[in-house]
C-alpha atoms as a PDB file:
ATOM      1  CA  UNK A   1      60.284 152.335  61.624  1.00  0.00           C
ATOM      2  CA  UNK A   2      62.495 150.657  64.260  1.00  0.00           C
ATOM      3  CA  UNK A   3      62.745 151.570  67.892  1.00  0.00           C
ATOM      4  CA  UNK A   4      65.276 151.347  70.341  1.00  0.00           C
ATOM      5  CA  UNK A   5      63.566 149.082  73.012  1.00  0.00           C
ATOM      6  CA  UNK A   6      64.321 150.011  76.430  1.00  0.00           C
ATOM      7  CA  UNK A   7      65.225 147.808  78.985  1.00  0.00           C
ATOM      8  CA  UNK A   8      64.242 149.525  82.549  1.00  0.00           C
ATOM      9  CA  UNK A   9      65.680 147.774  85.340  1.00  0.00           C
ATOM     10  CA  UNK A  10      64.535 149.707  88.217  1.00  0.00           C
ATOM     11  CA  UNK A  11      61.967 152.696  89.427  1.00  0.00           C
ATOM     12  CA  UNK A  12      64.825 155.359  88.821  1.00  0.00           C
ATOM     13  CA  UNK A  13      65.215 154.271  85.147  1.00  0.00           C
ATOM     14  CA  UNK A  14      61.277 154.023  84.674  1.00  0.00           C
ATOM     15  CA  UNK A  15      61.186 157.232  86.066  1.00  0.00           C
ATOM     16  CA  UNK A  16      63.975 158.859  83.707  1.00  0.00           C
ATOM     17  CA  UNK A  17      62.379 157.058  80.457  1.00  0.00           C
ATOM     18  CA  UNK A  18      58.757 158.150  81.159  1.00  0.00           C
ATOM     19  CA  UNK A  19      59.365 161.637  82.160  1.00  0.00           C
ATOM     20  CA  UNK A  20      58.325 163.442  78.530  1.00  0.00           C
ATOM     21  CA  UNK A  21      55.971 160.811  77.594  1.00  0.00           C
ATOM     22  CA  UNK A  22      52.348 161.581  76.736  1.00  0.00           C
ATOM     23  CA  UNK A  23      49.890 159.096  75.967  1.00  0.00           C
ATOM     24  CA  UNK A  24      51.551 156.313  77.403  1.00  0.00           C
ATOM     25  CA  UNK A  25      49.739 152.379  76.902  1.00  0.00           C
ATOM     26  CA  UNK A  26      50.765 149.811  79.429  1.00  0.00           C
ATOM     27  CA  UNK A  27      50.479 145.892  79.523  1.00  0.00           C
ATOM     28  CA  UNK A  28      50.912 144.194  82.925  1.00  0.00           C
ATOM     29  CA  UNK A  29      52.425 140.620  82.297  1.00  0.00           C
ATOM     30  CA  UNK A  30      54.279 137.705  84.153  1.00  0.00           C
ATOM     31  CA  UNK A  31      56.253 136.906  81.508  1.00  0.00           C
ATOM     32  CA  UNK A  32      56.551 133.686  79.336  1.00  0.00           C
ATOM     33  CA  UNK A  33      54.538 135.704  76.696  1.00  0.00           C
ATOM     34  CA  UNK A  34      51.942 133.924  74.110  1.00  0.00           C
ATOM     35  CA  UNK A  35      49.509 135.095  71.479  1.00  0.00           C
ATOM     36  CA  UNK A  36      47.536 136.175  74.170  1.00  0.00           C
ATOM     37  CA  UNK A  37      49.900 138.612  75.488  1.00  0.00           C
ATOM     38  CA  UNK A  38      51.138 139.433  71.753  1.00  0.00           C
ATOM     39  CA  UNK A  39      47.170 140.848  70.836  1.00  0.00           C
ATOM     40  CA  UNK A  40      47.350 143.329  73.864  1.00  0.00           C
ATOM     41  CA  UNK A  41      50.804 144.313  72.936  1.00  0.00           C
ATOM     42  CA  UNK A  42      49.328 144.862  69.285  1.00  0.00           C
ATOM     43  CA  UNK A  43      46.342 147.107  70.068  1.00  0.00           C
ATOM     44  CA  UNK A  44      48.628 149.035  72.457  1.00  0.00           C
ATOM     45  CA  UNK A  45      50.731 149.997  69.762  1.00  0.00           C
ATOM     46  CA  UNK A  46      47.899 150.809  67.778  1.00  0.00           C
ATOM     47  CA  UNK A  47      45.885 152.891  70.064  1.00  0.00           C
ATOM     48  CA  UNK A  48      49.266 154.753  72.206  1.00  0.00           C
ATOM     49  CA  UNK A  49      52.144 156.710  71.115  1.00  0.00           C
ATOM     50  CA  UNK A  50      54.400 154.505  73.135  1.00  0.00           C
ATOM     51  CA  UNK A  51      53.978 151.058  75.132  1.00  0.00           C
ATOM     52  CA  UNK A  52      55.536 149.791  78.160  1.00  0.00           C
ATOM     53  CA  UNK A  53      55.306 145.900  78.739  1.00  0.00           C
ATOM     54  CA  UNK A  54      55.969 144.559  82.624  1.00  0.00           C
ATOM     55  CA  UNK A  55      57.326 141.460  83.358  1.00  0.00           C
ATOM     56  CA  UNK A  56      56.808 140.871  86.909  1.00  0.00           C
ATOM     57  CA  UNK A  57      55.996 137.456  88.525  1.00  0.00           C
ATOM     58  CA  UNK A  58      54.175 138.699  91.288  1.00  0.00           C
ATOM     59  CA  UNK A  59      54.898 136.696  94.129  1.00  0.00           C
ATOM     60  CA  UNK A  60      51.623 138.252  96.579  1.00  0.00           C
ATOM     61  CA  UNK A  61      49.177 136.709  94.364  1.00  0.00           C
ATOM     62  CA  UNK A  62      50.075 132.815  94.445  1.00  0.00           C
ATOM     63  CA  UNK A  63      47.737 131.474  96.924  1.00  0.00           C
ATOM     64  CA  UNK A  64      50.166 128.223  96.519  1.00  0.00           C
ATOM     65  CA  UNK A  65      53.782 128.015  96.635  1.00  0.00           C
ATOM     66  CA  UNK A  66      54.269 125.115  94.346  1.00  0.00           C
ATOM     67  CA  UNK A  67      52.243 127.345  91.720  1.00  0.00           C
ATOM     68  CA  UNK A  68      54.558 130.214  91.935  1.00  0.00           C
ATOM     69  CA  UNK A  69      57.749 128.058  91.699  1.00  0.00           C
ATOM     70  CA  UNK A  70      56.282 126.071  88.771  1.00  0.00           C
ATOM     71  CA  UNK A  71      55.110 129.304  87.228  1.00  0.00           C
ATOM     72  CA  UNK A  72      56.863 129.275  83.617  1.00  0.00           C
ATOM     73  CA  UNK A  73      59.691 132.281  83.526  1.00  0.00           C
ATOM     74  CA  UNK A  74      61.553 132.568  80.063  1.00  0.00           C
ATOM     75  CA  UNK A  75      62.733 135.730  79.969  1.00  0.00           C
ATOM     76  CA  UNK A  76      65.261 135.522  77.292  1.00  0.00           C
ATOM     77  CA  UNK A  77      61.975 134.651  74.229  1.00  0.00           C
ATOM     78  CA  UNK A  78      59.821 137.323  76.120  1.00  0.00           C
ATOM     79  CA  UNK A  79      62.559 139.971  75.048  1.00  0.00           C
ATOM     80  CA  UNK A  80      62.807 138.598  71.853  1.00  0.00           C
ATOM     81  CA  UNK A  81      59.155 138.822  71.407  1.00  0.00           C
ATOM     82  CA  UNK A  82      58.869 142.266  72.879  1.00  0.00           C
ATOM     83  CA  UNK A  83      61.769 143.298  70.173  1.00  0.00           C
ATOM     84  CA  UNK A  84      60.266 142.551  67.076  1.00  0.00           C
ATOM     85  CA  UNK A  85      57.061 144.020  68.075  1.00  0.00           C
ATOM     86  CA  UNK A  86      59.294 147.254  68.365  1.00  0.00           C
ATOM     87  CA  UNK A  87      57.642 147.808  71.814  1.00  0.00           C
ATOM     88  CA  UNK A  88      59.283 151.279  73.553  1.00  0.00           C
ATOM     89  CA  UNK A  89      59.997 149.914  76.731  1.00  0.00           C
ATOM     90  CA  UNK A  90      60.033 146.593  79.209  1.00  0.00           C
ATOM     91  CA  UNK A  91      60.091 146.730  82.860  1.00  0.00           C
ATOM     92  CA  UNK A  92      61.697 144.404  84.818  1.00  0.00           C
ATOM     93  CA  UNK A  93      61.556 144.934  88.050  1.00  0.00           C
ATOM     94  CA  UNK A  94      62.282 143.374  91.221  1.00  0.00           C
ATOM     95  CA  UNK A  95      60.459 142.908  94.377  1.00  0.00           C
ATOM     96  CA  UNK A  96      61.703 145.435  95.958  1.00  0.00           C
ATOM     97  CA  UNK A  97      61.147 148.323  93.276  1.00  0.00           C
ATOM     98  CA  UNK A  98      57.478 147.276  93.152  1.00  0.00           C
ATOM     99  CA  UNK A  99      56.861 146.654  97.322  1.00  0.00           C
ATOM    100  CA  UNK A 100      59.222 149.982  98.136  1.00  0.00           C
ATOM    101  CA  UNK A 101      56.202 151.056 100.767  1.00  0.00           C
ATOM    102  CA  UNK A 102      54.225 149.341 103.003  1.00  0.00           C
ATOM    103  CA  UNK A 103      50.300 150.113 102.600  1.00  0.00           C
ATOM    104  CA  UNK A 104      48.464 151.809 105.524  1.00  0.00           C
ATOM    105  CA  UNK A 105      45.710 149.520 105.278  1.00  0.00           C
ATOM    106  CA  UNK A 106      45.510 145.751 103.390  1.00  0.00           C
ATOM    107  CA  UNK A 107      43.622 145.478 100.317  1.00  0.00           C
ATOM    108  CA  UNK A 108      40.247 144.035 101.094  1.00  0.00           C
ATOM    109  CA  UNK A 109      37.428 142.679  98.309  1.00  0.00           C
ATOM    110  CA  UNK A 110      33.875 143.614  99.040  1.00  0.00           C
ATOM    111  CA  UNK A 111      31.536 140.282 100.857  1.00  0.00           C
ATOM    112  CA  UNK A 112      29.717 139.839  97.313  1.00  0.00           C
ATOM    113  CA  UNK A 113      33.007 139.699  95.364  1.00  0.00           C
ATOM    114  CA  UNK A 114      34.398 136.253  96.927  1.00  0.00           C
ATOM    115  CA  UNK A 115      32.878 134.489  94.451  1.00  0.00           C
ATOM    116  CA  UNK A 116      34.393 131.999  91.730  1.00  0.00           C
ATOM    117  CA  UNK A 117      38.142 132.360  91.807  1.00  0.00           C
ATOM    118  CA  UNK A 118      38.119 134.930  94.750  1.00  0.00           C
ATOM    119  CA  UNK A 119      36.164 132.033  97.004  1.00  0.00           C
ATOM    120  CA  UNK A 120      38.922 129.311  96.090  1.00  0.00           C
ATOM    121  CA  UNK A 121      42.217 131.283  95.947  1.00  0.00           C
ATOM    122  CA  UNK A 122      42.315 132.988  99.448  1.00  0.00           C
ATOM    123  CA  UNK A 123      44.180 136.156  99.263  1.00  0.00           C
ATOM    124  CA  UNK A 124      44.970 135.924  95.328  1.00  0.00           C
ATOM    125  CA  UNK A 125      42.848 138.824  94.264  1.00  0.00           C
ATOM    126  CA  UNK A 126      44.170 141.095  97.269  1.00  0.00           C
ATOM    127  CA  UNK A 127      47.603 140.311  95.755  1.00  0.00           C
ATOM    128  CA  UNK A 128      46.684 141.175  92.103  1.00  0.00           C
ATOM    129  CA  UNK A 129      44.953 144.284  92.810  1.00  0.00           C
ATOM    130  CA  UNK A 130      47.571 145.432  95.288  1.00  0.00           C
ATOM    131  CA  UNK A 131      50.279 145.065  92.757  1.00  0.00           C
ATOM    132  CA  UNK A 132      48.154 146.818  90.310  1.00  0.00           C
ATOM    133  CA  UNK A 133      47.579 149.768  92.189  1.00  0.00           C
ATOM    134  CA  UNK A 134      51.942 149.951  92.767  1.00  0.00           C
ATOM    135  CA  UNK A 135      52.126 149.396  88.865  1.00  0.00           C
ATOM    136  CA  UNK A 136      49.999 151.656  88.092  1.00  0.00           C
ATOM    137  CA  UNK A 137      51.238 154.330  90.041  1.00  0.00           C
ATOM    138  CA  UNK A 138      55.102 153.929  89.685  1.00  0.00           C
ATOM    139  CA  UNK A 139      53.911 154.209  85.691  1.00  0.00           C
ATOM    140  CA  UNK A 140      51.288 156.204  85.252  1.00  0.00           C
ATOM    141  CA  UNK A 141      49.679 155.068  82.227  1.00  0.00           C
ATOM    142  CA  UNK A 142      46.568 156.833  80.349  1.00  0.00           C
ATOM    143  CA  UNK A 143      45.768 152.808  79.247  1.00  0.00           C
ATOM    144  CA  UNK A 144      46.315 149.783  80.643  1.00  0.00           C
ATOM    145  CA  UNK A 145      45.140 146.860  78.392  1.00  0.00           C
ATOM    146  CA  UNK A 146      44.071 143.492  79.958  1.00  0.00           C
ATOM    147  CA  UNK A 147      42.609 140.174  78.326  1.00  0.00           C
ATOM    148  CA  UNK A 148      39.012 138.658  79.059  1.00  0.00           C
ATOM    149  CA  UNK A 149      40.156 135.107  80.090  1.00  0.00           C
ATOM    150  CA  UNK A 150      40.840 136.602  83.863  1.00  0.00           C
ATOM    151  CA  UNK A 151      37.591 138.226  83.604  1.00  0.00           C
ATOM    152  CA  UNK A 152      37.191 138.477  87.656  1.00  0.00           C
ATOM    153  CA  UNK A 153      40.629 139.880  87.547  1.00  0.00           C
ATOM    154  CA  UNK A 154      39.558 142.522  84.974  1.00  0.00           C
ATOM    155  CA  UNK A 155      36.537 143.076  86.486  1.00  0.00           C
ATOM    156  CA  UNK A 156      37.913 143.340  90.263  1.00  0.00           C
ATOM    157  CA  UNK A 157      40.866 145.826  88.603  1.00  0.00           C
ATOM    158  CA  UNK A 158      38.615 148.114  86.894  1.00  0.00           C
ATOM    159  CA  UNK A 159      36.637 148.651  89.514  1.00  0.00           C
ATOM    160  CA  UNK A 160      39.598 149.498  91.741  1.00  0.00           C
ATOM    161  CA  UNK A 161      41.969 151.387  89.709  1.00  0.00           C
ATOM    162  CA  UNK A 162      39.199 153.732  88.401  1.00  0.00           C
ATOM    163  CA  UNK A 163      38.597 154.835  91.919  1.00  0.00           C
ATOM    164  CA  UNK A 164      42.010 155.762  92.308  1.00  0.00           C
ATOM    165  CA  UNK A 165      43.641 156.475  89.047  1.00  0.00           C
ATOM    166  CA  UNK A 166      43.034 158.391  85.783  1.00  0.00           C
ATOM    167  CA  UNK A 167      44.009 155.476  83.795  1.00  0.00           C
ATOM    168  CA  UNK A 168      41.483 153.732  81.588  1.00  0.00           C
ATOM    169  CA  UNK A 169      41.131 149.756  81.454  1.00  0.00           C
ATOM    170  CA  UNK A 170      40.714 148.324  78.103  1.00  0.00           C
ATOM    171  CA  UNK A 171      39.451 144.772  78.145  1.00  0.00           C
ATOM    172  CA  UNK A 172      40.718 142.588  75.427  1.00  0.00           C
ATOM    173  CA  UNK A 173      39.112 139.377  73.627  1.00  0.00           C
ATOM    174  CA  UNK A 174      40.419 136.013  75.024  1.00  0.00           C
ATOM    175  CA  UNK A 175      42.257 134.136  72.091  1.00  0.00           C
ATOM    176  CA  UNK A 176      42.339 130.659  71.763  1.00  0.00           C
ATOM    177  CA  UNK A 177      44.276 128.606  69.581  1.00  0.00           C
ATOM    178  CA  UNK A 178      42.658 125.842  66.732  1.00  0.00           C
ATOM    179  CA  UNK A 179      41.131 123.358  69.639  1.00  0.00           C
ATOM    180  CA  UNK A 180      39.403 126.886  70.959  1.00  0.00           C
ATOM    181  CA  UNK A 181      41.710 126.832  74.512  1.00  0.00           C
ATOM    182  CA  UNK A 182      42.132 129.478  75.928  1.00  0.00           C
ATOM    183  CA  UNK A 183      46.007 130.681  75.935  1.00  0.00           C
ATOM    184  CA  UNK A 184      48.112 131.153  79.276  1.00  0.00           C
ATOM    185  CA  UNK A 185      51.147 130.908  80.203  1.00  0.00           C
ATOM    186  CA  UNK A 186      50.344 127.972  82.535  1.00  0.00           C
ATOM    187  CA  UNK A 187      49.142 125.646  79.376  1.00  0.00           C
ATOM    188  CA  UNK A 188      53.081 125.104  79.165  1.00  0.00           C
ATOM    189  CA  UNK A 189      53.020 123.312  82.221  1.00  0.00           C
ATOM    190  CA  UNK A 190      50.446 120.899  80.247  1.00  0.00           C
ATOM    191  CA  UNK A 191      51.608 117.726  77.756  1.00  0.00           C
ATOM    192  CA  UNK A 192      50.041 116.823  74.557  1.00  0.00           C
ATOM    193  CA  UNK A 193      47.185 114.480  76.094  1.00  0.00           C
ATOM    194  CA  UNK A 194      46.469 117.520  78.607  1.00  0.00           C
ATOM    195  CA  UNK A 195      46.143 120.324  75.934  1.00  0.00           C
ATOM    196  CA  UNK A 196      43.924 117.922  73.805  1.00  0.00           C
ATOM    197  CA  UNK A 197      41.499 117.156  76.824  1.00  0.00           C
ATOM    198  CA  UNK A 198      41.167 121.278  77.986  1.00  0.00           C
ATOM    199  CA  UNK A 199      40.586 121.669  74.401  1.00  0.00           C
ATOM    200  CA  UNK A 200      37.714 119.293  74.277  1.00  0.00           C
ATOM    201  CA  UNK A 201      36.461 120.427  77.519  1.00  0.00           C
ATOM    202  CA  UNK A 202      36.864 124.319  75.849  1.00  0.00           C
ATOM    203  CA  UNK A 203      35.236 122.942  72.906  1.00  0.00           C
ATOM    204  CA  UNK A 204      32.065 121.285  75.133  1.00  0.00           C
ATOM    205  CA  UNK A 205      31.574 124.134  76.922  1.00  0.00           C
ATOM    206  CA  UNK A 206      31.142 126.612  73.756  1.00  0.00           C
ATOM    207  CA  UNK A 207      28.502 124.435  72.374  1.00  0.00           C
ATOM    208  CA  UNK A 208      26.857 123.857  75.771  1.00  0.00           C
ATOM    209  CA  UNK A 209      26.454 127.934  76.269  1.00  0.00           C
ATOM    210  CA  UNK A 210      24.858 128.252  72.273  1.00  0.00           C
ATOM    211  CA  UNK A 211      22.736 125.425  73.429  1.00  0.00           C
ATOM    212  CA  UNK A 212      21.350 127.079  76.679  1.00  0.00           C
ATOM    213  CA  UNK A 213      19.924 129.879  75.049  1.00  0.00           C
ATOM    214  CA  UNK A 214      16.916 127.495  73.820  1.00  0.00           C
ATOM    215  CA  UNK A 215      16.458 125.909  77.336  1.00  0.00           C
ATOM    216  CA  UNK A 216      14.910 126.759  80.973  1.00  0.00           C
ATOM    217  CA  UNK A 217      16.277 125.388  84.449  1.00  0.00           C
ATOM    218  CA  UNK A 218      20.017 126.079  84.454  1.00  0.00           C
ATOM    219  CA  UNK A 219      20.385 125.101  87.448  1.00  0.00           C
ATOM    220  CA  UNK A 220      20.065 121.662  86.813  1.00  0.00           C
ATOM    221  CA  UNK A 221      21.299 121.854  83.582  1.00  0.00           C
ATOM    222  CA  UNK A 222      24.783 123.039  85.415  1.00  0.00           C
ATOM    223  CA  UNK A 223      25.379 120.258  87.704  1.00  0.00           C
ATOM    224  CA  UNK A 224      24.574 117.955  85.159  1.00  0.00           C
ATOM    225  CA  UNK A 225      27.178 119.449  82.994  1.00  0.00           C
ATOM    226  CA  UNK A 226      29.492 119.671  85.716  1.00  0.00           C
ATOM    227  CA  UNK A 227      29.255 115.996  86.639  1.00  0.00           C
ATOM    228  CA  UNK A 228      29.627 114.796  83.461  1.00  0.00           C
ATOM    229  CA  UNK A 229      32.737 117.016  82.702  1.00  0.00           C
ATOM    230  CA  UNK A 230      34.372 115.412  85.778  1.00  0.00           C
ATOM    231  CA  UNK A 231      33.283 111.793  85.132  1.00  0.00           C
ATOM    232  CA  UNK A 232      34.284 112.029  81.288  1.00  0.00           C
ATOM    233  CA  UNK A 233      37.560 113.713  82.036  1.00  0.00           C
ATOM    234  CA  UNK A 234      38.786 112.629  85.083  1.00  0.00           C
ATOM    235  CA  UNK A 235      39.208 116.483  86.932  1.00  0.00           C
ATOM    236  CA  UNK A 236      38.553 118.657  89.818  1.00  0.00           C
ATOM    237  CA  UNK A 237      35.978 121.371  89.041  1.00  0.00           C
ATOM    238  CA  UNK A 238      36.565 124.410  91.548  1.00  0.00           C
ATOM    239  CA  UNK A 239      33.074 125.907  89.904  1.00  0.00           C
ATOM    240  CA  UNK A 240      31.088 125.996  86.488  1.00  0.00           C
ATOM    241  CA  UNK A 241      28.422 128.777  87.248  1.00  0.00           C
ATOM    242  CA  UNK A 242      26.556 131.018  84.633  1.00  0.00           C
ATOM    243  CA  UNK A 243      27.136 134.770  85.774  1.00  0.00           C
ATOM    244  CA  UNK A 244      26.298 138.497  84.868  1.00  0.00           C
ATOM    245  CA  UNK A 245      28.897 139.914  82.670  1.00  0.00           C
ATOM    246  CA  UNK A 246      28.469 143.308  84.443  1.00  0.00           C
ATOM    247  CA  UNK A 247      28.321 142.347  88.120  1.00  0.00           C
ATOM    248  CA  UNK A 248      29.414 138.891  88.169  1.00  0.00           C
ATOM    249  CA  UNK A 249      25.790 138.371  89.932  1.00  0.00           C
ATOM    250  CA  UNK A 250      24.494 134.446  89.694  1.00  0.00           C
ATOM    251  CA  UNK A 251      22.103 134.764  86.690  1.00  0.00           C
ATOM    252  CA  UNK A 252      19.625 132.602  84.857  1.00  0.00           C
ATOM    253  CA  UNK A 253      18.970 135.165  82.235  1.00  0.00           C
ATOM    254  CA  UNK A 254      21.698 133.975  78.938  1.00  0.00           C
ATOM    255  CA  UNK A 255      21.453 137.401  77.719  1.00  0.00           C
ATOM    256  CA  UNK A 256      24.665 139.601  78.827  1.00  0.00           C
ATOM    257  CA  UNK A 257      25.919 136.401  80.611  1.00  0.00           C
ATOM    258  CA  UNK A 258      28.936 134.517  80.945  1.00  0.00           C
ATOM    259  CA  UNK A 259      29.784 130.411  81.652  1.00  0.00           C
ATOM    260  CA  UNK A 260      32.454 130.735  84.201  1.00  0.00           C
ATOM    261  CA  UNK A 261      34.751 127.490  85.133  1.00  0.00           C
ATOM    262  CA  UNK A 262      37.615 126.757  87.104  1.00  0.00           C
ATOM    263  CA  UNK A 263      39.274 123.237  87.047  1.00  0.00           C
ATOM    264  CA  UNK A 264      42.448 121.413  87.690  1.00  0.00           C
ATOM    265  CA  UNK A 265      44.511 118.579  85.158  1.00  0.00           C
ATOM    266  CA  UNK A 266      46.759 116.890  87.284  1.00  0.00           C
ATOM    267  CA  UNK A 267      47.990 119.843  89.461  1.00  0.00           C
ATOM    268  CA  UNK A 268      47.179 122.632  87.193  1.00  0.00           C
ATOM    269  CA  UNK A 269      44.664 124.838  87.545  1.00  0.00           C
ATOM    270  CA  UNK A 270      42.707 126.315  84.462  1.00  0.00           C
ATOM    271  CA  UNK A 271      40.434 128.753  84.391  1.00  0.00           C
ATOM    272  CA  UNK A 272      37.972 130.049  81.231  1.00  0.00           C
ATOM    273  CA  UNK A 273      34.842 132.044  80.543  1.00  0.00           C
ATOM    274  CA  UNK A 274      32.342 131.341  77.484  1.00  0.00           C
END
């Protein structure tokens, strides 16, 4: 059947819209919505009675200014979008609905957890988990559903809105389109030549992790990789490190591991796990 998606502007509509609702699903989202965003919004609706989408380009968690400005907006599709998946309601909100109070004491990520992204993107993490935390509370979901391709973002949220909050994090599977990339928001910023080549590199990387199960020294086997990723493709490689999926500890075991890598085409920055 067809519902009447609501549009919520502000706190004091959220707050009028949500007041009855039980068993509310939320998906946290910076807009300019893909097939990424689409499979969360799909297994929300399955799993909740209703579903609340955010579209909120949050601007504490751009370690770069030129990144935030670039950031793709297109508001008018994601509505569209958000419509015909008969979603019950979209928040919108500004700045100041989201940063109404000031914390008593910054965010700060444990020693051990400024690794990978956290390690090159000062402050980026602090800004995502803050604006979690005011998300989450200003909607008060039972669910919030987030995709694997941030994984240190879903892993650094979990572990910080379940100390606080009743709601559950569901993790979601990356999805990648037919060259196996990964999709975000920030692969429009890319042209034809520059989706081909993160494809490829995608597409290396896959067959390099299935291959690693047979072999010993990683180390090696990593910097090799690395250096011929960068001489092959002409990019910056913040890291390519094999990790623990459940502590994000260094590893050299394959088994309940991921292939993390961060790199940049031109000026933007991709990131990926295999």
């Amino acid at each position: 059947c067809f519902i009447q998606m609501k549009i919520l502007l502000n706190n004091s509509d959220l707050n009028e819209a949500l007041h009855s609702v039980s068993n509310l699903g939320f998906v946290p989202t910076m807009g300019s919505l893909h097939n990424g965003h689409i499979s969360l919004i799909k297994r929300c609706l399955k799993e909740c009675k209703e579903t609340i989408v955010s579209i909120f380009v949050n601007p504490n968690q751009f370690n770069n200014k030129y990144d935030y400005k670039k950031y793709p907006r297109n508001y008018k599709k994601d509505l569209s979008i958000l419509k015909k998946l008969n979603v019950n309601f979209v928040f919108f909100p500004k700045k100041n609905d989201v940063y109404y109070y000031k914390r008593k004491f910054p965010i700060k990520i444990n020693l051990n957890d400024h690794i990978l992204c956290a390690k090159f993107r000062k402050g980026h993490f602090e800004g995502v988990l803050d604006v979690m935390e005011r998300l989450t509370k200003i909607i008060k979901p039972q669910k919030i559903y987030m995709g694997e391709k941030d994984f240190q973002q879903l892993y650094l949220v979990k572990k910080h809105i379940s100390k606080i909050f009743k709601s559950k994090i569901i993790s979601c599977k990356t999805i990648r389109d037919k060259n196996k990339l990964a999709l975000s928001s920030r692969n429009l910023l890319l042209n034809k030549a520059e989706i081909s080549k993160a494809g490829k590199i995608a597409r290396d990387l896959i067959f390099f992790k299935k291959k690693l199960i047979k072999k010993k020294n990683y180390k090696t086997l990593l910097l090799n990789k690395k250096k011929e990723l960068i001489n092959l493709h002409n990019i910056k490689i913040d890291y390519l490190e094999l990790r623990n999926i459940s502590n994000l500890k260094s590893t050299v075991q394959i088994r309940k591991s991921k292939l993390f890598i961060a790199y940049y085409i031109n000026r933007v920055r991709l990131i990926d796990n295999y």
